[in-house]
PDB file of N, CA and C in Angstrom:
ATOM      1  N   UNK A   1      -9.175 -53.047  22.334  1.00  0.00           N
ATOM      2  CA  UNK A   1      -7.805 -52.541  22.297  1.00  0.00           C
ATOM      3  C   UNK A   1      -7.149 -52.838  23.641  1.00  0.00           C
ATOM      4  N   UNK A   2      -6.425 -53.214  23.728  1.00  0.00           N
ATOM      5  CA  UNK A   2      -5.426 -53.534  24.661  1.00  0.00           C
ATOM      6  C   UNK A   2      -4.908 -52.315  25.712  1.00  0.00           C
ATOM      7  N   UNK A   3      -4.310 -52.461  27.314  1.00  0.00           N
ATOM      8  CA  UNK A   3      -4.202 -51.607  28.114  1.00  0.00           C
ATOM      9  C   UNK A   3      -2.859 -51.157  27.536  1.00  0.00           C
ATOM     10  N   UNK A   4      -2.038 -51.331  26.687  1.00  0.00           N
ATOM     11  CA  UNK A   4      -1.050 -50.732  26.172  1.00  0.00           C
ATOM     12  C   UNK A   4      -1.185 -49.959  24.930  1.00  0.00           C
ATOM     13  N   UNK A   5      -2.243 -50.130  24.359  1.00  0.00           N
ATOM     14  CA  UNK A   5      -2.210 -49.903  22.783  1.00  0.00           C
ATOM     15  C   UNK A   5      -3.384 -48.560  23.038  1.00  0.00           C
ATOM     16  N   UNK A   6      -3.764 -48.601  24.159  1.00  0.00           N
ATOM     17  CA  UNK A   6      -4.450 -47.824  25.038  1.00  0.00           C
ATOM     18  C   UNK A   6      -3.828 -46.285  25.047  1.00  0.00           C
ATOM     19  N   UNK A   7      -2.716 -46.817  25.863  1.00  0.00           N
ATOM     20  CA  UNK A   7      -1.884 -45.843  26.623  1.00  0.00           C
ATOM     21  C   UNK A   7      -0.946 -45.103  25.349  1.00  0.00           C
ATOM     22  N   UNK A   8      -0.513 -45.779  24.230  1.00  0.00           N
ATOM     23  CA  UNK A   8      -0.049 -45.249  23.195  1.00  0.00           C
ATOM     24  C   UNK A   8      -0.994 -44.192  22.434  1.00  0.00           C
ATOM     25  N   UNK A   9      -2.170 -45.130  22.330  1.00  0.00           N
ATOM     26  CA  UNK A   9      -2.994 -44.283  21.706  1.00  0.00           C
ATOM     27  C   UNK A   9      -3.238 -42.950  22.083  1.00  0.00           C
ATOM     28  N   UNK A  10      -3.813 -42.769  23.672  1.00  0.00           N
ATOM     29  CA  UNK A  10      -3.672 -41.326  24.031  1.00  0.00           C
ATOM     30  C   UNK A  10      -2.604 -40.498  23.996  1.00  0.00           C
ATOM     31  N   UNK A  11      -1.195 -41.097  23.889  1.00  0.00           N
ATOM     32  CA  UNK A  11       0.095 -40.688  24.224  1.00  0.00           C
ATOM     33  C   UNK A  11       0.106 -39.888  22.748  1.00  0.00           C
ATOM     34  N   UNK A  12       0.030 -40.507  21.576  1.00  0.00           N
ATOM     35  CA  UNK A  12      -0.087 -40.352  20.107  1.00  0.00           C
ATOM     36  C   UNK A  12      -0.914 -39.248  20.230  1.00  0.00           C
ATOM     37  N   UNK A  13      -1.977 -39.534  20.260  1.00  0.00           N
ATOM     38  CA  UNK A  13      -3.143 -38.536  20.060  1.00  0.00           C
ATOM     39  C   UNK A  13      -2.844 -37.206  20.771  1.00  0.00           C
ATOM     40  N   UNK A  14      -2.562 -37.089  22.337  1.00  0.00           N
ATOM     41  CA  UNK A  14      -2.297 -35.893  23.138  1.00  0.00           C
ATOM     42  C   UNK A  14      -0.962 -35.454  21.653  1.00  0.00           C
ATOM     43  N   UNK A  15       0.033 -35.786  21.548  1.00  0.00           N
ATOM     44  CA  UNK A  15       0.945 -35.303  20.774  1.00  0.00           C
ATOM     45  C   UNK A  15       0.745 -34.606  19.266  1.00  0.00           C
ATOM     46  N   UNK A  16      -0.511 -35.310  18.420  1.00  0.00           N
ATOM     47  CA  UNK A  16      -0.850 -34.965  17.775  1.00  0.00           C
ATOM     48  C   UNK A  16      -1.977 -33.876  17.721  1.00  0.00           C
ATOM     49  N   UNK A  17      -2.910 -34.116  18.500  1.00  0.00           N
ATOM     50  CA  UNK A  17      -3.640 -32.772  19.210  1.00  0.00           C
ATOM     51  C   UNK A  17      -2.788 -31.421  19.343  1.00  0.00           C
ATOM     52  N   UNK A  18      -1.611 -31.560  20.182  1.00  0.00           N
ATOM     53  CA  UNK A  18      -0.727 -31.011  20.632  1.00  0.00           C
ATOM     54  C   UNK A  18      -0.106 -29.727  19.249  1.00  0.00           C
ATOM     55  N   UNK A  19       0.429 -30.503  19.106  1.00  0.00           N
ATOM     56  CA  UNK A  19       0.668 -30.356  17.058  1.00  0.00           C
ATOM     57  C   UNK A  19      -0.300 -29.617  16.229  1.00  0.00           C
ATOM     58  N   UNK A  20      -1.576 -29.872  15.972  1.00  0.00           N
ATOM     59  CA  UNK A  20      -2.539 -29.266  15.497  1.00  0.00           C
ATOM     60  C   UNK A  20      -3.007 -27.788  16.108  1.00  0.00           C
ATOM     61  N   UNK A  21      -2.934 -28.116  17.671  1.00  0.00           N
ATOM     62  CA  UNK A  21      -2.876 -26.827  18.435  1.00  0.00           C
ATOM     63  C   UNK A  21      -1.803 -25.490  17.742  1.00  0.00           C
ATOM     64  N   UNK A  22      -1.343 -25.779  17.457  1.00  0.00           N
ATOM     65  CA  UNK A  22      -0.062 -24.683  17.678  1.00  0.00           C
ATOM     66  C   UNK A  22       0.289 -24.686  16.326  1.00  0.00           C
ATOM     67  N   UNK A  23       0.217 -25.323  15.084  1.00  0.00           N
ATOM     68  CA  UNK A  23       0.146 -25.212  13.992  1.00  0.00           C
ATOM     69  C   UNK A  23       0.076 -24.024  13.438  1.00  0.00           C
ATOM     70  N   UNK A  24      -1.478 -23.331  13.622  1.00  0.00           N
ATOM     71  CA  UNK A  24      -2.031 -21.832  13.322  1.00  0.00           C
ATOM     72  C   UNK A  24      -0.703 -20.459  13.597  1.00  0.00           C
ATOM     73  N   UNK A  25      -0.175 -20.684  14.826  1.00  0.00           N
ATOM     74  CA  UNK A  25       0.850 -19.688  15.477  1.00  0.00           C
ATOM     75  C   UNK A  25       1.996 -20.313  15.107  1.00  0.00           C
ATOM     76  N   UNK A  26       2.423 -21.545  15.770  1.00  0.00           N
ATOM     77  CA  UNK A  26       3.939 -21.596  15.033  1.00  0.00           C
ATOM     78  C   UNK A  26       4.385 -22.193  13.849  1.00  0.00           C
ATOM     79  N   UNK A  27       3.810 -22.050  12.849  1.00  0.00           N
ATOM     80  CA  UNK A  27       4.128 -22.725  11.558  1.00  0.00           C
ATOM     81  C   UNK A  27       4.648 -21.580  11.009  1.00  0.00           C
ATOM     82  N   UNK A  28       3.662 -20.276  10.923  1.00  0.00           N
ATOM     83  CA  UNK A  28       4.141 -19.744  10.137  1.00  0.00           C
ATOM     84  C   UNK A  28       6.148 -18.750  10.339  1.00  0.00           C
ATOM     85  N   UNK A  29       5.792 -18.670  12.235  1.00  0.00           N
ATOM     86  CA  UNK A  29       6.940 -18.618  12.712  1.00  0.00           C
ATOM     87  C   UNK A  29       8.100 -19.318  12.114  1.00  0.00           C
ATOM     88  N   UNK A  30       7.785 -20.481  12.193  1.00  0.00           N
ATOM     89  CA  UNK A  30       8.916 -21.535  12.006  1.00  0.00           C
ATOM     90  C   UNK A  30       9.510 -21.121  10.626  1.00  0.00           C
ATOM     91  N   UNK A  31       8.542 -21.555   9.726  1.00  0.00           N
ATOM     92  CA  UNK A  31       8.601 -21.157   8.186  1.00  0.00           C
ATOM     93  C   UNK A  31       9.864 -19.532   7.912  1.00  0.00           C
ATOM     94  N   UNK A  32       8.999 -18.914   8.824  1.00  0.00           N
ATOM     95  CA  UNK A  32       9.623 -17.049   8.759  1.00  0.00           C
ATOM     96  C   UNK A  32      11.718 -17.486   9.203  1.00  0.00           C
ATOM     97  N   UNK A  33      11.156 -18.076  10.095  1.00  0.00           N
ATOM     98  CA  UNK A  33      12.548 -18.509  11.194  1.00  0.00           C
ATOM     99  C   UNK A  33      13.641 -19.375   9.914  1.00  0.00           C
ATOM    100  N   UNK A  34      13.103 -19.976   9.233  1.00  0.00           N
ATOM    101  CA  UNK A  34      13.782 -20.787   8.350  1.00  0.00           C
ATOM    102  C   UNK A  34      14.285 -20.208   6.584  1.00  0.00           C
ATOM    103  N   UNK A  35      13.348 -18.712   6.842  1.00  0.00           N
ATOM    104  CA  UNK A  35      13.603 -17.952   5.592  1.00  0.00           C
ATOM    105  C   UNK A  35      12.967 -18.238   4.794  1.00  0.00           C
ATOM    106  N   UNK A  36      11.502 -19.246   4.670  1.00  0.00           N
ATOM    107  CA  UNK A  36      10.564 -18.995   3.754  1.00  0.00           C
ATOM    108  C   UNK A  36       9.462 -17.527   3.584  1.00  0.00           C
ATOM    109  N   UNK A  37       9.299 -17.172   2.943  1.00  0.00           N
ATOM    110  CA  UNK A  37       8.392 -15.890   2.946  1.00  0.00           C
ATOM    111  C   UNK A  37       7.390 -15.950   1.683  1.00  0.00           C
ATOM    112  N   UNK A  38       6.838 -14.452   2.269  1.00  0.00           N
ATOM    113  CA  UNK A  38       5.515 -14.647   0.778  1.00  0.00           C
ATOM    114  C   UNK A  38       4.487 -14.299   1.651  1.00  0.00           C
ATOM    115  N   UNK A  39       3.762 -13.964   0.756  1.00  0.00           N
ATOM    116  CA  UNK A  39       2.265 -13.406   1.064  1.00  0.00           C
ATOM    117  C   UNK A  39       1.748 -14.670   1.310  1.00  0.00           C
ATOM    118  N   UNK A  40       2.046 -15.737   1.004  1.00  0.00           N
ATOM    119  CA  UNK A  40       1.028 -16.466   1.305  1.00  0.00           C
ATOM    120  C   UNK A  40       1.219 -17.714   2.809  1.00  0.00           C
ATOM    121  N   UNK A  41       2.269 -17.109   3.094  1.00  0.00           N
ATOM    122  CA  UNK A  41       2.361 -17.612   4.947  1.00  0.00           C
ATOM    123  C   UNK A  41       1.215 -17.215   5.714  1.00  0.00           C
ATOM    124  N   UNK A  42       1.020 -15.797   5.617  1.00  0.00           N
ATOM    125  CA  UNK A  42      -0.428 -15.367   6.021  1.00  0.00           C
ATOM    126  C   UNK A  42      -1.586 -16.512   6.288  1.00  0.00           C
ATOM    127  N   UNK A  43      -2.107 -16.656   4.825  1.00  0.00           N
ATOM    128  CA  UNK A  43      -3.364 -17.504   4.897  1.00  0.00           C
ATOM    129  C   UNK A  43      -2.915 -19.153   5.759  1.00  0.00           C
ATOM    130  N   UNK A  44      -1.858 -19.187   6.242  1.00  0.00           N
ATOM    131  CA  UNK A  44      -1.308 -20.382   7.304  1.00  0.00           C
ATOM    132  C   UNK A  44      -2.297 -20.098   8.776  1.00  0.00           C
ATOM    133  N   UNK A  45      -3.069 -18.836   8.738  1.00  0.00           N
ATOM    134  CA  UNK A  45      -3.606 -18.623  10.019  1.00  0.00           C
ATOM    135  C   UNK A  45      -5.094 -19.283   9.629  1.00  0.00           C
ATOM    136  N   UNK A  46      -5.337 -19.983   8.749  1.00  0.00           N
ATOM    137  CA  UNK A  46      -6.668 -20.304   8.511  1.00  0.00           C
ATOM    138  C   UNK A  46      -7.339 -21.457   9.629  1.00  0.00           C
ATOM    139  N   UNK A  47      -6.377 -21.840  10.166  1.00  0.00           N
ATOM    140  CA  UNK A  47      -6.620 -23.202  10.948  1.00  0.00           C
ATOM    141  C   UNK A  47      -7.089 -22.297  12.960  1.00  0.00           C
ATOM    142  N   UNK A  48      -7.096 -20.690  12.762  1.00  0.00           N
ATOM    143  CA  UNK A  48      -7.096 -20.202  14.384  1.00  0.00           C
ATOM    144  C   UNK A  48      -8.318 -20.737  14.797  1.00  0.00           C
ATOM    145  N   UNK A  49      -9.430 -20.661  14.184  1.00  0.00           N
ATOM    146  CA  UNK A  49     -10.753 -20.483  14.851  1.00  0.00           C
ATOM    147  C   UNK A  49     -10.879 -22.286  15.135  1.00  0.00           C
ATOM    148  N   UNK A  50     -10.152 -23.229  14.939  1.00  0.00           N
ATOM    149  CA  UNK A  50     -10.399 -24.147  15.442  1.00  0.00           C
ATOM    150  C   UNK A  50      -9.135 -24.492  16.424  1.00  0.00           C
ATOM    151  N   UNK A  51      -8.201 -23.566  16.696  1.00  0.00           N
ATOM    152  CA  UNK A  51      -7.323 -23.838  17.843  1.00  0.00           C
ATOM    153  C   UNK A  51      -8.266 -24.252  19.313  1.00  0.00           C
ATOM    154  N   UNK A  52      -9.417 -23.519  19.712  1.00  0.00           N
ATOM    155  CA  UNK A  52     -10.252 -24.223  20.997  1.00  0.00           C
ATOM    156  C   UNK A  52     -10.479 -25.536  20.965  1.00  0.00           C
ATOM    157  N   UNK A  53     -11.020 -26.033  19.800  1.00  0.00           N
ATOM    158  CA  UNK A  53     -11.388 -27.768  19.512  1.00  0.00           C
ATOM    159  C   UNK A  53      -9.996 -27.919  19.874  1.00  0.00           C
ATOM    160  N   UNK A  54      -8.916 -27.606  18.973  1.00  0.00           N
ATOM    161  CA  UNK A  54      -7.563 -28.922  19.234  1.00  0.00           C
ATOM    162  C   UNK A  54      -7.104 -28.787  20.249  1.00  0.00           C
ATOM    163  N   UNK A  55      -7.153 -27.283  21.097  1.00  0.00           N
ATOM    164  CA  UNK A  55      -7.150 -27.143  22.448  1.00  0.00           C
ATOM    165  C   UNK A  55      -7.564 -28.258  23.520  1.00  0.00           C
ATOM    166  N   UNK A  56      -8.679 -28.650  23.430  1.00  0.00           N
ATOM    167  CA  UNK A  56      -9.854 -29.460  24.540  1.00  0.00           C
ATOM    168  C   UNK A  56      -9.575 -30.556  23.915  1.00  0.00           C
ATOM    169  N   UNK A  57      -9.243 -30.743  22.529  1.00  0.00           N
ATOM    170  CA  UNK A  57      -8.987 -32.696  22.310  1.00  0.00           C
ATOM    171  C   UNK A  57      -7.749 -32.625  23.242  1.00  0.00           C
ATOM    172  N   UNK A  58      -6.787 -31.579  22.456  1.00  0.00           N
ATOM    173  CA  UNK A  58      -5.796 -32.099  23.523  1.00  0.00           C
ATOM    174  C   UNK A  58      -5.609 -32.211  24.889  1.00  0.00           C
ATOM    175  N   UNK A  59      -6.197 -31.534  26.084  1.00  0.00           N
ATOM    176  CA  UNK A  59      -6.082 -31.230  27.072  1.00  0.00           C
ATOM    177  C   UNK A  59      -6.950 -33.006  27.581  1.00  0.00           C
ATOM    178  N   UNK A  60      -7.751 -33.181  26.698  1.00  0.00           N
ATOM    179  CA  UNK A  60      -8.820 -34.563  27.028  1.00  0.00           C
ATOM    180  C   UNK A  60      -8.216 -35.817  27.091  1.00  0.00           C
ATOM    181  N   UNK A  61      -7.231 -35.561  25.772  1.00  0.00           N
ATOM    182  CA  UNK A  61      -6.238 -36.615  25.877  1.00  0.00           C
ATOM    183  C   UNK A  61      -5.042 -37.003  26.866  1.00  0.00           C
ATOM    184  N   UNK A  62      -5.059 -35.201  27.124  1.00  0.00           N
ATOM    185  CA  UNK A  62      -3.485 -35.668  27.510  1.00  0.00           C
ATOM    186  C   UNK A  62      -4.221 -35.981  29.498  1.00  0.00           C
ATOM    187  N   UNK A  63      -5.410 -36.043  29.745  1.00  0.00           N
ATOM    188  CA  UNK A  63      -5.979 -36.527  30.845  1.00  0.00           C
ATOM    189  C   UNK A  63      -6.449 -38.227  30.939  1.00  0.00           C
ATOM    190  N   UNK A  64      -6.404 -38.309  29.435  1.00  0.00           N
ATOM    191  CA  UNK A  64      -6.935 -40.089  29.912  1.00  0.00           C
ATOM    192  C   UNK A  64      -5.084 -40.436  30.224  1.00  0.00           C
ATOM    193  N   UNK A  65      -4.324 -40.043  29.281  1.00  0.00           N
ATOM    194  CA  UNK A  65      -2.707 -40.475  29.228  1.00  0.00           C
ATOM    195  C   UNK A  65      -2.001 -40.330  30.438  1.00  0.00           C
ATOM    196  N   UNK A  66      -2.360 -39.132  31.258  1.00  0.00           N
ATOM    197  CA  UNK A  66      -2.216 -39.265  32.595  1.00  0.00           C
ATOM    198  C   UNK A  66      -2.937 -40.223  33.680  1.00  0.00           C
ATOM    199  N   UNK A  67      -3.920 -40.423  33.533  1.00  0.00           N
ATOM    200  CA  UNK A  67      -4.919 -41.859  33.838  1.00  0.00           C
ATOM    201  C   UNK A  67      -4.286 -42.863  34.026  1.00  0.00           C
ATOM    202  N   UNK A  68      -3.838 -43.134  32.466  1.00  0.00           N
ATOM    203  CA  UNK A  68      -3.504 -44.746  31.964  1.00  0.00           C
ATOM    204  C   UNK A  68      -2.241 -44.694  32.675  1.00  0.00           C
ATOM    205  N   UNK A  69      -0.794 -43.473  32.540  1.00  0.00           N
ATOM    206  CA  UNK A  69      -0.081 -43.848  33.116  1.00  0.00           C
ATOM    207  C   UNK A  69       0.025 -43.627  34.864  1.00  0.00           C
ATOM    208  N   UNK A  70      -0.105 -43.455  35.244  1.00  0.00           N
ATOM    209  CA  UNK A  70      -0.280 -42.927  36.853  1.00  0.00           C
ATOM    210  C   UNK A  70      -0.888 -43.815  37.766  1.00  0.00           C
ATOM    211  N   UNK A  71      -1.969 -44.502  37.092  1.00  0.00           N
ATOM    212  CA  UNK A  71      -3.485 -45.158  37.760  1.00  0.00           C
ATOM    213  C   UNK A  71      -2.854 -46.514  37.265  1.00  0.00           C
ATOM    214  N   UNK A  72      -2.233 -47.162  36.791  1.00  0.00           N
ATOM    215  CA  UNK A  72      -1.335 -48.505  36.338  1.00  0.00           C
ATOM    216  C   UNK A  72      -1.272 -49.289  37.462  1.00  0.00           C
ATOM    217  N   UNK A  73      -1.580 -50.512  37.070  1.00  0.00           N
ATOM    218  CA  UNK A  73      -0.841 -51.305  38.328  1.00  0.00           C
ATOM    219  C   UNK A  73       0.683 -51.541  38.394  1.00  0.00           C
ATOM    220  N   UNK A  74       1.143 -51.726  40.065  1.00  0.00           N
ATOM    221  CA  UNK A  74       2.361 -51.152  40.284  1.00  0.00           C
ATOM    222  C   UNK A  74       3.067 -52.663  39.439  1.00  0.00           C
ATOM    223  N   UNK A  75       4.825 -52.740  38.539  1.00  0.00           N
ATOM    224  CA  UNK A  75       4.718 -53.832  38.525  1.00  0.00           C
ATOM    225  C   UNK A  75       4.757 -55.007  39.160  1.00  0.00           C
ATOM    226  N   UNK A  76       4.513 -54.856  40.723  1.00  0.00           N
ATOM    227  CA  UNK A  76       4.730 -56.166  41.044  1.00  0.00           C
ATOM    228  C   UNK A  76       3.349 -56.841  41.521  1.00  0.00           C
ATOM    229  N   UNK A  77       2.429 -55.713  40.919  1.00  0.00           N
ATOM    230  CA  UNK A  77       0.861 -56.382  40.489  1.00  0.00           C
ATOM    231  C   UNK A  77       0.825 -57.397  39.114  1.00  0.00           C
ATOM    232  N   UNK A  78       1.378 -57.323  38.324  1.00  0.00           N
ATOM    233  CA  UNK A  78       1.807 -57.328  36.910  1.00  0.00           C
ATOM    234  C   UNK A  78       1.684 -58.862  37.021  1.00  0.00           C
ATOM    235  N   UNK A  79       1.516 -59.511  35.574  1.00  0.00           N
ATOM    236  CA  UNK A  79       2.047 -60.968  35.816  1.00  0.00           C
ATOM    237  C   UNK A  79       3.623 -61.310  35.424  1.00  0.00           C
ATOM    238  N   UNK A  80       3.860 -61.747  35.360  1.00  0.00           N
ATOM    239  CA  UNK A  80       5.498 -61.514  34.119  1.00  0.00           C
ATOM    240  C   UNK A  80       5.464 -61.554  33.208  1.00  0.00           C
ATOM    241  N   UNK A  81       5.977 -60.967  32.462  1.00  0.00           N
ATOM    242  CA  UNK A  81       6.309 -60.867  30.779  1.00  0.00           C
ATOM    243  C   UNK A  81       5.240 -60.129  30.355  1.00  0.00           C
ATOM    244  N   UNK A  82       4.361 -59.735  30.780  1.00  0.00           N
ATOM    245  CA  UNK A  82       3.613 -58.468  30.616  1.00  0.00           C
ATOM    246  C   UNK A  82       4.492 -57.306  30.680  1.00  0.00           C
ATOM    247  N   UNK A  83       4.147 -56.044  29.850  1.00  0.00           N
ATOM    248  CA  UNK A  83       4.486 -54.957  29.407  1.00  0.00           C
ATOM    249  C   UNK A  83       4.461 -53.715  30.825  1.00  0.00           C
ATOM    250  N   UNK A  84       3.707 -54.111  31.821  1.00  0.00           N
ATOM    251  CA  UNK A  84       3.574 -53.215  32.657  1.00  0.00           C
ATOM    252  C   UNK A  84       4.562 -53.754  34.202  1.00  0.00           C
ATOM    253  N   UNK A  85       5.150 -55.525  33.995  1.00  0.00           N
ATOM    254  CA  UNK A  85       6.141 -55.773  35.282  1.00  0.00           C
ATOM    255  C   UNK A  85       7.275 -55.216  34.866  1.00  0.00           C
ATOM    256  N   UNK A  86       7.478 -54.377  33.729  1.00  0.00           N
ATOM    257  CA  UNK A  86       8.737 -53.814  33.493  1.00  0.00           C
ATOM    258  C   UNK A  86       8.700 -52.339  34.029  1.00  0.00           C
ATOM    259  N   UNK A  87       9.521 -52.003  35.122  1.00  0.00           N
ATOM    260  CA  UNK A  87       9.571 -50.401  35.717  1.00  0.00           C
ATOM    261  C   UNK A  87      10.180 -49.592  34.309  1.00  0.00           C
ATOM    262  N   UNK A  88      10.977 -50.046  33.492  1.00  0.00           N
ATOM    263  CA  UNK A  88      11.489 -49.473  32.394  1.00  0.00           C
ATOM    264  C   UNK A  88      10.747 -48.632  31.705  1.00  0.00           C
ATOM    265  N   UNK A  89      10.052 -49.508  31.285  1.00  0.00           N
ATOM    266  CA  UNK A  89       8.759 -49.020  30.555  1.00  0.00           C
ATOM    267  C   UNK A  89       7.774 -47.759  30.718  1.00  0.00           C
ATOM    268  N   UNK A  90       7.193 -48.209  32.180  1.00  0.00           N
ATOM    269  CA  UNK A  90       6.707 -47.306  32.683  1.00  0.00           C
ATOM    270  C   UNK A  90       7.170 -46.085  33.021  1.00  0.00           C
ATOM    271  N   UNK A  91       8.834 -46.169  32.831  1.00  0.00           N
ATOM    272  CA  UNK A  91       9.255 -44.608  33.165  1.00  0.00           C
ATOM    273  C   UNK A  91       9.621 -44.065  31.914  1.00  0.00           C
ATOM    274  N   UNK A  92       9.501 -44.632  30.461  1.00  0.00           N
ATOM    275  CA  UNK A  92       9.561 -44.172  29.134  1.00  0.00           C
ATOM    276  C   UNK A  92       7.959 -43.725  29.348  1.00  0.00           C
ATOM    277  N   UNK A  93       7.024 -44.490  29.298  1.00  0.00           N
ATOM    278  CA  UNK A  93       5.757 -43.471  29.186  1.00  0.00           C
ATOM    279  C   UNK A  93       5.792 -42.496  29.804  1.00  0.00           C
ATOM    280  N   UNK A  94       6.478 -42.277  31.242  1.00  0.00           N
ATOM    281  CA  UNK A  94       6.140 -40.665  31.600  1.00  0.00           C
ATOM    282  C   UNK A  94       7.281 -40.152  31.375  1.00  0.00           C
ATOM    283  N   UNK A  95       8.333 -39.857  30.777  1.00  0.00           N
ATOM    284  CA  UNK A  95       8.954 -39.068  30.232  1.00  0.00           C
ATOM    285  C   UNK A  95       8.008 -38.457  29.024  1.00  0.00           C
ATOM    286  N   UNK A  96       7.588 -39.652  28.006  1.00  0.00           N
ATOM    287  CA  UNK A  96       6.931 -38.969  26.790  1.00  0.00           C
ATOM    288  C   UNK A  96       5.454 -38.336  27.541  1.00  0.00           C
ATOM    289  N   UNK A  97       5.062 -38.748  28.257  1.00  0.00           N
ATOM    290  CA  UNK A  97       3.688 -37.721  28.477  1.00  0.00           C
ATOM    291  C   UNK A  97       4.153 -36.401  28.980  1.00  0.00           C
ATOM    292  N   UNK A  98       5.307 -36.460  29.939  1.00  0.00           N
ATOM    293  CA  UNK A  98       5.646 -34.594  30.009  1.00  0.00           C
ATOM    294  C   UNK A  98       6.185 -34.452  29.058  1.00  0.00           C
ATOM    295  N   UNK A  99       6.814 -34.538  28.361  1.00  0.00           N
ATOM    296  CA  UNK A  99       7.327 -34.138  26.555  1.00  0.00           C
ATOM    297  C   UNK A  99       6.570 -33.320  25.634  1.00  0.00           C
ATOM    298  N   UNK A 100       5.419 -34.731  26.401  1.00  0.00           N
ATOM    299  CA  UNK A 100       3.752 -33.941  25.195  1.00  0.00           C
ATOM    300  C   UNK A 100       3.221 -33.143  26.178  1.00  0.00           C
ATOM    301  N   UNK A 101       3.189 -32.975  27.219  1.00  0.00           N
ATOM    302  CA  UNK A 101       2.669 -32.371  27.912  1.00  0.00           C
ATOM    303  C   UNK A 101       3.149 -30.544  27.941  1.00  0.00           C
ATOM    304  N   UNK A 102       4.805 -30.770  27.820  1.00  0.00           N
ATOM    305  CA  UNK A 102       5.170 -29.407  27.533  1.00  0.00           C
ATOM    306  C   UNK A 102       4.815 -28.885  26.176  1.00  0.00           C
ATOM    307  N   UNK A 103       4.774 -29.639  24.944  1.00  0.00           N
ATOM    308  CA  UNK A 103       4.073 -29.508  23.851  1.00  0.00           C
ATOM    309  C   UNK A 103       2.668 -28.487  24.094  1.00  0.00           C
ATOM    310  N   UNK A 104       1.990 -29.395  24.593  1.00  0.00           N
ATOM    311  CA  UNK A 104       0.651 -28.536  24.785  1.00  0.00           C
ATOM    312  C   UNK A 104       0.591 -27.065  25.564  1.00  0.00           C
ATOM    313  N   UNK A 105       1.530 -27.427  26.484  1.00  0.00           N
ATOM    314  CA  UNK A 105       1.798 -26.052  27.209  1.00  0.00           C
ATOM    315  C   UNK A 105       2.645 -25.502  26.521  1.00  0.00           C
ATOM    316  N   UNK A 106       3.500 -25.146  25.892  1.00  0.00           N
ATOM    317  CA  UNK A 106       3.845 -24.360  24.251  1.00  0.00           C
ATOM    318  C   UNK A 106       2.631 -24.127  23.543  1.00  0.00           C
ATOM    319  N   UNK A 107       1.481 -24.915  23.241  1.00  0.00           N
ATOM    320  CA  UNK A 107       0.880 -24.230  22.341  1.00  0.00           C
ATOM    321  C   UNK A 107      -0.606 -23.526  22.979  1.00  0.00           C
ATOM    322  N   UNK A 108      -0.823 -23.614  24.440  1.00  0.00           N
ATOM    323  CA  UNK A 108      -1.229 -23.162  25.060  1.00  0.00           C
ATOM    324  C   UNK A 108      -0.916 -21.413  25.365  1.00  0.00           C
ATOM    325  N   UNK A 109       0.229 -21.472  25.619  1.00  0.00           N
ATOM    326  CA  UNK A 109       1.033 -19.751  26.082  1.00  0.00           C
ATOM    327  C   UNK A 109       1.515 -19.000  24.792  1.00  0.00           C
ATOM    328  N   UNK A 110       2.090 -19.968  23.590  1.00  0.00           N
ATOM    329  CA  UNK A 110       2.121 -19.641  22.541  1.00  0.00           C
ATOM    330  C   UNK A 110       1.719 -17.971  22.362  1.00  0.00           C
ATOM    331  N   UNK A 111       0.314 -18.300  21.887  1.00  0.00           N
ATOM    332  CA  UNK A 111       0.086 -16.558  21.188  1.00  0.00           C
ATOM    333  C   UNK A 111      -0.070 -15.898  22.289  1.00  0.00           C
ATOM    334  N   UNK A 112       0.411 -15.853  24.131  1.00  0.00           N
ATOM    335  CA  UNK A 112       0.518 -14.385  24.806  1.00  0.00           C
ATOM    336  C   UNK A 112       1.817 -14.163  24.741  1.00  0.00           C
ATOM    337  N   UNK A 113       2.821 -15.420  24.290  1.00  0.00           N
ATOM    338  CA  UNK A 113       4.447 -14.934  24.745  1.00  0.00           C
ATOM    339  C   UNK A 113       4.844 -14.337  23.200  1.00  0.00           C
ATOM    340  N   UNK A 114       4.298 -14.383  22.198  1.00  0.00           N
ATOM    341  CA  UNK A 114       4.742 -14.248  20.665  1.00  0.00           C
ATOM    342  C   UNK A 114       4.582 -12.981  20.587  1.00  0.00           C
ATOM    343  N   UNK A 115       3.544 -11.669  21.614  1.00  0.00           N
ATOM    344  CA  UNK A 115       4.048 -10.395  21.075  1.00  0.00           C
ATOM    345  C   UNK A 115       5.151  -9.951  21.626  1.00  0.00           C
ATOM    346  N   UNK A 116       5.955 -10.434  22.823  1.00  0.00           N
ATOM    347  CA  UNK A 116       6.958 -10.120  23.250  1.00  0.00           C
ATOM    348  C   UNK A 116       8.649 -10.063  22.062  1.00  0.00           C
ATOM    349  N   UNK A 117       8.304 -11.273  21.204  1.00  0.00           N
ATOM    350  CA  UNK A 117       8.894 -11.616  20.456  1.00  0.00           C
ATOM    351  C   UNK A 117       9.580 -10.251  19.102  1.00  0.00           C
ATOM    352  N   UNK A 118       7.910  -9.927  18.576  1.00  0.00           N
ATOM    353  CA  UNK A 118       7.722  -8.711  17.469  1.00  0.00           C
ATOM    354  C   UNK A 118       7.722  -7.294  17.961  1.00  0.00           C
TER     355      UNK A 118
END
């Protein structure tokens, strides 16, 4: 796989990790927030006891994604027309890694800030 297809990949993955994290707590929120109801929003908490796993994928990911982008050669290491002599670029990947990064930290603080809420 390629040093770009690389850097997507973790970028993807931290986001989707991210996502899975917080699923358990804010889905059913969201759902409530949007005026779906029912007894059966409840059983939406079935996914808690694996919030630690999507926890640590994500936190794993979103450490190689900081890696790949940070640890880069600068572009005027780059050859031309490569994907990494563009500064452009490189400042779209770290916008989206703090993006996902606040993601995770949402679903990190998630369930201590949600009794404040009820």
């Amino acid at each position: 796989m390629s040093e770009i297809g690389t850097q997507k990949a973790t970028l993807i993955g931290g986001a989707i990790a991210a996502f899975a994290a917080s699923v358990c707590c804010l889905g059913p929120l969201v759902l409530v927030a949007l005026g779906v109801s029912g007894a059966w929003i409840s059983n939406l908490t079935a996914l808690e006891p694996y919030r630690p796993i999507f926890i640590g994928a994500a936190l794993v990911l979103m450490a190689f994604a900081w890696r790949r982008i940070y640890r880069a050669p600068v572009a005027e290491d780059c050859a031309p027309g490569e994907v990494c002599a563009l500064p452009q670029t490189n400042g779209v990947y770290k916008v989206m890694f703090w993006a996902v990064s606040g993601l995770v930290l949402m679903a990190l603080a998630f369930p201590y800030v949600v009794p404040f809420f009820y």
